[in-house]
PDB file of N, CA and C in Angstrom:
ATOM      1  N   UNK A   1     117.043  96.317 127.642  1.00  0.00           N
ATOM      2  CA  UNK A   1     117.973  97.418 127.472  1.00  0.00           C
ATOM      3  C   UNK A   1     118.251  97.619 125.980  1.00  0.00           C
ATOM      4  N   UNK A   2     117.640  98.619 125.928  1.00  0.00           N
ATOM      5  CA  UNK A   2     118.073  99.004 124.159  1.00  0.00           C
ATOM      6  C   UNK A   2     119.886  99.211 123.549  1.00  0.00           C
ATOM      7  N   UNK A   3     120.307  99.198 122.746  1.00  0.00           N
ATOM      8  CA  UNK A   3     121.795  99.427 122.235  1.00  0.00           C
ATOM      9  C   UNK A   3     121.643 100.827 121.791  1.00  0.00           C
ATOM     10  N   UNK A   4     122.938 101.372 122.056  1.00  0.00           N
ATOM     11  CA  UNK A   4     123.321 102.753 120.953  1.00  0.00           C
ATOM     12  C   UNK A   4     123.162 102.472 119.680  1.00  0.00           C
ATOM     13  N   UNK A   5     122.742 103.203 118.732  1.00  0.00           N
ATOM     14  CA  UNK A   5     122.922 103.497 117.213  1.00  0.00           C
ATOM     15  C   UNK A   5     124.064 103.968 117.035  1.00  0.00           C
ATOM     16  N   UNK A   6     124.657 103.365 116.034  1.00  0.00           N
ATOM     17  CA  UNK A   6     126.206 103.208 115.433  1.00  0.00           C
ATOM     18  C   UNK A   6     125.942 104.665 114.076  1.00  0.00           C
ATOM     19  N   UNK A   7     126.052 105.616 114.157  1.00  0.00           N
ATOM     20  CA  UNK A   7     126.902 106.088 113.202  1.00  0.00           C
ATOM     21  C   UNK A   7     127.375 105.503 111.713  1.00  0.00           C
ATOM     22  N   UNK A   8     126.439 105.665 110.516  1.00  0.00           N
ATOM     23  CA  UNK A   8     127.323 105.070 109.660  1.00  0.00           C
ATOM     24  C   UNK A   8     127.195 103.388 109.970  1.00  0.00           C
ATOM     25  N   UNK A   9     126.628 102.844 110.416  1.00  0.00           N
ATOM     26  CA  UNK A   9     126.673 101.451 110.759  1.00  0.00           C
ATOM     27  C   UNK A   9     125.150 101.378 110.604  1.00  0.00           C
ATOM     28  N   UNK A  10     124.681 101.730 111.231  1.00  0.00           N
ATOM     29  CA  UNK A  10     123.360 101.415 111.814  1.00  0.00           C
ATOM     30  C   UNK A  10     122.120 102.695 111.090  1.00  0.00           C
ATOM     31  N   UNK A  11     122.895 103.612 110.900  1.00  0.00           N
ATOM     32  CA  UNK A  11     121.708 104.910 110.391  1.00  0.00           C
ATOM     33  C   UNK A  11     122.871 106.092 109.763  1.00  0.00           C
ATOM     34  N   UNK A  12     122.874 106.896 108.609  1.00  0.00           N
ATOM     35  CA  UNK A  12     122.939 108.048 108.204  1.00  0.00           C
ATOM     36  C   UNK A  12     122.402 108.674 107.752  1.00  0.00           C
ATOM     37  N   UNK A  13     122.407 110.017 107.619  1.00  0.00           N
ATOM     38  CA  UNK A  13     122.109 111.456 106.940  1.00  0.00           C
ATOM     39  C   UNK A  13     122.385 111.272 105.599  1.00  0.00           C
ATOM     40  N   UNK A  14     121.384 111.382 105.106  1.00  0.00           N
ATOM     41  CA  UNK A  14     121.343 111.608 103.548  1.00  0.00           C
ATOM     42  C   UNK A  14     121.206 113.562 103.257  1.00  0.00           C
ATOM     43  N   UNK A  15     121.135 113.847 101.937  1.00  0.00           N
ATOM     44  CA  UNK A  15     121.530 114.944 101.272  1.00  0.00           C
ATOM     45  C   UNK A  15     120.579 115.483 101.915  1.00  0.00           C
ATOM     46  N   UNK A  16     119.401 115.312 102.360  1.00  0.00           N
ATOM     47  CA  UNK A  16     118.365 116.501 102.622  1.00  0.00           C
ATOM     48  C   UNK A  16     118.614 116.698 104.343  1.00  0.00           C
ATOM     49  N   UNK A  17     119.597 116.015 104.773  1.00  0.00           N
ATOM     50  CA  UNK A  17     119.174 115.979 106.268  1.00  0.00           C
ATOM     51  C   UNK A  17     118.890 114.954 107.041  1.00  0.00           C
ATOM     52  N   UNK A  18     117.814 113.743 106.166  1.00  0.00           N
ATOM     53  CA  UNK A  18     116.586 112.741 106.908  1.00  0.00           C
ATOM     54  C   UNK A  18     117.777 111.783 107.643  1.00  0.00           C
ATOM     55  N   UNK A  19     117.426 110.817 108.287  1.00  0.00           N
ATOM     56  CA  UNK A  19     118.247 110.415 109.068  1.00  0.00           C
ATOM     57  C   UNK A  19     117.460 108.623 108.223  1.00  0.00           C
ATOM     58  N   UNK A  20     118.313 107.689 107.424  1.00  0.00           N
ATOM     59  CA  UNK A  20     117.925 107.101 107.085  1.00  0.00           C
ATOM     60  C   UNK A  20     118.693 105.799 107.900  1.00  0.00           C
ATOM     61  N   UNK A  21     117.340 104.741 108.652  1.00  0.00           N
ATOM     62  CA  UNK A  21     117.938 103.632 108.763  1.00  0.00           C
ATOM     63  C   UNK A  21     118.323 102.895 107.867  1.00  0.00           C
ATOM     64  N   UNK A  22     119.956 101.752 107.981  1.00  0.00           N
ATOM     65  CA  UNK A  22     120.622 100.796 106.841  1.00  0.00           C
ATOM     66  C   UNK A  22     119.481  99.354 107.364  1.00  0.00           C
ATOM     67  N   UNK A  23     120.122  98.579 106.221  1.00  0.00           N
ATOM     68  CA  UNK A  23     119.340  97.166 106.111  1.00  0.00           C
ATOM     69  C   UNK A  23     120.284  96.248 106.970  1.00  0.00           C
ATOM     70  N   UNK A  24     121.196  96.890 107.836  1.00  0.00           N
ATOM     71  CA  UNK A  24     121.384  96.444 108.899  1.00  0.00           C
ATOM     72  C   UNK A  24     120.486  96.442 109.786  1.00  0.00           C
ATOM     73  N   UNK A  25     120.404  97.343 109.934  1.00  0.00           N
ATOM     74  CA  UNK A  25     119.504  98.071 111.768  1.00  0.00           C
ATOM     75  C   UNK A  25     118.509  97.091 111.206  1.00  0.00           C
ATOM     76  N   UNK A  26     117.732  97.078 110.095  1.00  0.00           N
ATOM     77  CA  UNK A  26     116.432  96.557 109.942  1.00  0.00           C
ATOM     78  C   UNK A  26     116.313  95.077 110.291  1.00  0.00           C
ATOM     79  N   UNK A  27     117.341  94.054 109.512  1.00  0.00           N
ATOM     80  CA  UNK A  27     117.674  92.889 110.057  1.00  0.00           C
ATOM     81  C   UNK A  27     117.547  92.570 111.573  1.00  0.00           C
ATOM     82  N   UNK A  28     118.743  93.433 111.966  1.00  0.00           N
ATOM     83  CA  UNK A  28     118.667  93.235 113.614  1.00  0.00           C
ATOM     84  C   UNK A  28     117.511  93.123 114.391  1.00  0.00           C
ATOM     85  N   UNK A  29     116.056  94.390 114.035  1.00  0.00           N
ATOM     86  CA  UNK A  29     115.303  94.566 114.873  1.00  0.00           C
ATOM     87  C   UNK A  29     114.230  93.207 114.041  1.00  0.00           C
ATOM     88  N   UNK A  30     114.288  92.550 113.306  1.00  0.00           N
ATOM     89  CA  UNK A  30     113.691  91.259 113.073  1.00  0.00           C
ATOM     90  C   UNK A  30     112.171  91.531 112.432  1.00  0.00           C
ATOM     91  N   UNK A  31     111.460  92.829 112.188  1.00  0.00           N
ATOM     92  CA  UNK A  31     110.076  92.872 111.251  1.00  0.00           C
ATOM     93  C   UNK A  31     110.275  93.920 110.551  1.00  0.00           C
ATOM     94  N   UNK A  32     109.490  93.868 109.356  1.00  0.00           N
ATOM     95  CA  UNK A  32     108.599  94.861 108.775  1.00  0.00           C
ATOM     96  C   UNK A  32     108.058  95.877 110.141  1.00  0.00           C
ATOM     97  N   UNK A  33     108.438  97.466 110.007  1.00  0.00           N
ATOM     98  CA  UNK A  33     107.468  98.039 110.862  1.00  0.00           C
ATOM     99  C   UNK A  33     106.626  99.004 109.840  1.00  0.00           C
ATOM    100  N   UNK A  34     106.830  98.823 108.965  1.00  0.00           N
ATOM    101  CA  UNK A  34     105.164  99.619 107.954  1.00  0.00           C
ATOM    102  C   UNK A  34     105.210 100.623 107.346  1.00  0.00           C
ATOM    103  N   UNK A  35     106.569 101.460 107.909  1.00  0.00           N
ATOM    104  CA  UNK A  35     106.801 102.663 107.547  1.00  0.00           C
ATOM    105  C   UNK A  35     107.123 102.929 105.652  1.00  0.00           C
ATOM    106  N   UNK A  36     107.616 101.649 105.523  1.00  0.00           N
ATOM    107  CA  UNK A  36     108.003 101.734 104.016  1.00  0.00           C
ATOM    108  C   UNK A  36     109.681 102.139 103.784  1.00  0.00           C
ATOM    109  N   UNK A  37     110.218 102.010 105.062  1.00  0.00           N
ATOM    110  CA  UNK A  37     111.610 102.363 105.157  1.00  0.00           C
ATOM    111  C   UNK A  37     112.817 102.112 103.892  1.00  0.00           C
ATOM    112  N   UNK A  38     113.564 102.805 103.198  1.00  0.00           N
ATOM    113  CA  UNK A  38     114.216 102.918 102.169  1.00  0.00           C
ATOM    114  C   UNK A  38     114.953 101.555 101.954  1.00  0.00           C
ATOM    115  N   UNK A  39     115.326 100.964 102.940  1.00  0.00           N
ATOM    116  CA  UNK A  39     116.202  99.588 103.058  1.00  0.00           C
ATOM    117  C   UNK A  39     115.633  98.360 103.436  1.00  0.00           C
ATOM    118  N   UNK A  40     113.966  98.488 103.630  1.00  0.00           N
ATOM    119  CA  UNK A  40     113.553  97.406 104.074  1.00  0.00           C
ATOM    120  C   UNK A  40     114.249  96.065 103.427  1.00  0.00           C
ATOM    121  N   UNK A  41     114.174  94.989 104.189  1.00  0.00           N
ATOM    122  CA  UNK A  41     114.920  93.682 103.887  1.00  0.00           C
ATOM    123  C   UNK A  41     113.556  92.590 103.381  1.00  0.00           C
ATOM    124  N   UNK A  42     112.591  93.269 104.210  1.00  0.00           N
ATOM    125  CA  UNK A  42     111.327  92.213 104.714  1.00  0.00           C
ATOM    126  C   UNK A  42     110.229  92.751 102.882  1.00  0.00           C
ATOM    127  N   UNK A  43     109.940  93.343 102.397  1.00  0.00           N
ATOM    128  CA  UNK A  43     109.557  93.688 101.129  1.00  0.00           C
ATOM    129  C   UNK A  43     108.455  94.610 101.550  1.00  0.00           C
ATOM    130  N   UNK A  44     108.589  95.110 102.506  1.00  0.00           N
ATOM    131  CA  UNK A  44     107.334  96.460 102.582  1.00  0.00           C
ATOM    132  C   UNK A  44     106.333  94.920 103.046  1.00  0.00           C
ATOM    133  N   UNK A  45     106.088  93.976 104.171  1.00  0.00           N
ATOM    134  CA  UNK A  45     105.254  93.393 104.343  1.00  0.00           C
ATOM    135  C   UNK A  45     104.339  93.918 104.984  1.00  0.00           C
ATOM    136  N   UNK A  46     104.312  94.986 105.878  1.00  0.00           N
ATOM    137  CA  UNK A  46     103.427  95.475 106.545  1.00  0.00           C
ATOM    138  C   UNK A  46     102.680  96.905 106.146  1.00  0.00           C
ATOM    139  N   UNK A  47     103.335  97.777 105.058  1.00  0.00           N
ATOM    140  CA  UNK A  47     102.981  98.250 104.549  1.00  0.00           C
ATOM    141  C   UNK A  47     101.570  98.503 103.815  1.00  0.00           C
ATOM    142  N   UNK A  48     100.791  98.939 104.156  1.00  0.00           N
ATOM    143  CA  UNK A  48      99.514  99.075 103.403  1.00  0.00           C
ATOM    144  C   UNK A  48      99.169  99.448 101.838  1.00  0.00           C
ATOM    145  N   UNK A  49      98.570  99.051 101.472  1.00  0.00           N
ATOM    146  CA  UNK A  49      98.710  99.057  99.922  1.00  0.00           C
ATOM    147  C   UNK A  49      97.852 100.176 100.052  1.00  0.00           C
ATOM    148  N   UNK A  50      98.011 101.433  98.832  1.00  0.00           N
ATOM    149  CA  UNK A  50      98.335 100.908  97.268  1.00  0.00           C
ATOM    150  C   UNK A  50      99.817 102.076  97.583  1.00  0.00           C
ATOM    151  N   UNK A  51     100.554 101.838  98.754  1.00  0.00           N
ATOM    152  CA  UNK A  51     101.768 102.493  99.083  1.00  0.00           C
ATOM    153  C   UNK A  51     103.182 101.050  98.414  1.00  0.00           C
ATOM    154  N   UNK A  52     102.425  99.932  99.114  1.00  0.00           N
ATOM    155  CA  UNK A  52     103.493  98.832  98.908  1.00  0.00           C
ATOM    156  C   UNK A  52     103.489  98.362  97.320  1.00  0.00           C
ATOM    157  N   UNK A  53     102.717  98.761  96.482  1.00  0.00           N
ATOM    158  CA  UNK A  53     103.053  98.411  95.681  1.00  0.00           C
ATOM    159  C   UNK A  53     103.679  99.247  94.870  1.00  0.00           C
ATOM    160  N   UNK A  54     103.865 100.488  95.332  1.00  0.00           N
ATOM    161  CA  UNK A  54     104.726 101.458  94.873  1.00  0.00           C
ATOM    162  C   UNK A  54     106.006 101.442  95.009  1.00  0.00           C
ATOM    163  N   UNK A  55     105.878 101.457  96.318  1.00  0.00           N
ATOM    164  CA  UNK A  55     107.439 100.874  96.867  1.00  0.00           C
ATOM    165  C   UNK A  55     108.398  99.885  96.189  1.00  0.00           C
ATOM    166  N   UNK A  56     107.420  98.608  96.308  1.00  0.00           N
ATOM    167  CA  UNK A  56     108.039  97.377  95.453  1.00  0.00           C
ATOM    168  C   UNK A  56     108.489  97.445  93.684  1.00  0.00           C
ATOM    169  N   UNK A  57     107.576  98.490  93.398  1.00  0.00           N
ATOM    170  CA  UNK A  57     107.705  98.720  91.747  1.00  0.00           C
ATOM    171  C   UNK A  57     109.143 100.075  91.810  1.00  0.00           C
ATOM    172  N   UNK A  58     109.131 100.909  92.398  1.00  0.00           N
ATOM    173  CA  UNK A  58     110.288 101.602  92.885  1.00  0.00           C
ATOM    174  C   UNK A  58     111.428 100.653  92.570  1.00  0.00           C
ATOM    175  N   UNK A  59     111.391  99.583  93.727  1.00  0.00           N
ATOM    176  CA  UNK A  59     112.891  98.939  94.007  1.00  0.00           C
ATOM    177  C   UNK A  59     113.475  98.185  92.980  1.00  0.00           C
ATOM    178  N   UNK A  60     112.241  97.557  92.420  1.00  0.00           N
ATOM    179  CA  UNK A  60     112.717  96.773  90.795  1.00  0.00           C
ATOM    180  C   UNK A  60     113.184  97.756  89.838  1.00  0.00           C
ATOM    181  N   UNK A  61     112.797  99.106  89.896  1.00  0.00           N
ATOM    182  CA  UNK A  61     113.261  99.967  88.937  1.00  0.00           C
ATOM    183  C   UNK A  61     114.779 100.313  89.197  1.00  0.00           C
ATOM    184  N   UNK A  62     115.345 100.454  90.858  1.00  0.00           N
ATOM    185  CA  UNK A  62     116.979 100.940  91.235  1.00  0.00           C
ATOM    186  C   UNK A  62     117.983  99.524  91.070  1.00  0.00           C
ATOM    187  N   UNK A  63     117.095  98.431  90.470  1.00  0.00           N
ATOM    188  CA  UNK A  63     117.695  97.169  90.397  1.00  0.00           C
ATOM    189  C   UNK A  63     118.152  97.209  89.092  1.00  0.00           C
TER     190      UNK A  63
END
């Protein structure tokens, strides 16, 4: 049985609309799913390169 998505907890709307999952939700569901998701926790592990290393060079830059 799946859970409701929390509002603000679990996922919001950013400025354009997109509906962005938090590094909550991501924790909870326990992997990398590949997408390259904005909050990944896991470091873009499943991610296919030469996307993940974009990603990863991205995140060191908002650090």
């Amino acid at each position: 049985m799946e859970t409701e998505l929390i509002e603000n907890v679990d996922y919001y709307f950013d400025k354009s609309g997109l509906m962005v999952l938090t590094e909550k939700y991501h924790q909870e569901r326990g992997y990398c799913c590949g997408h390259g998701c904005r909050y990944c926790p896991y470091s873009f592990e499943a991610v296919p390169e030469p996307k993940k290393s974009i990603l990863l060079a991205q995140q060191q830059q908002q650090q």
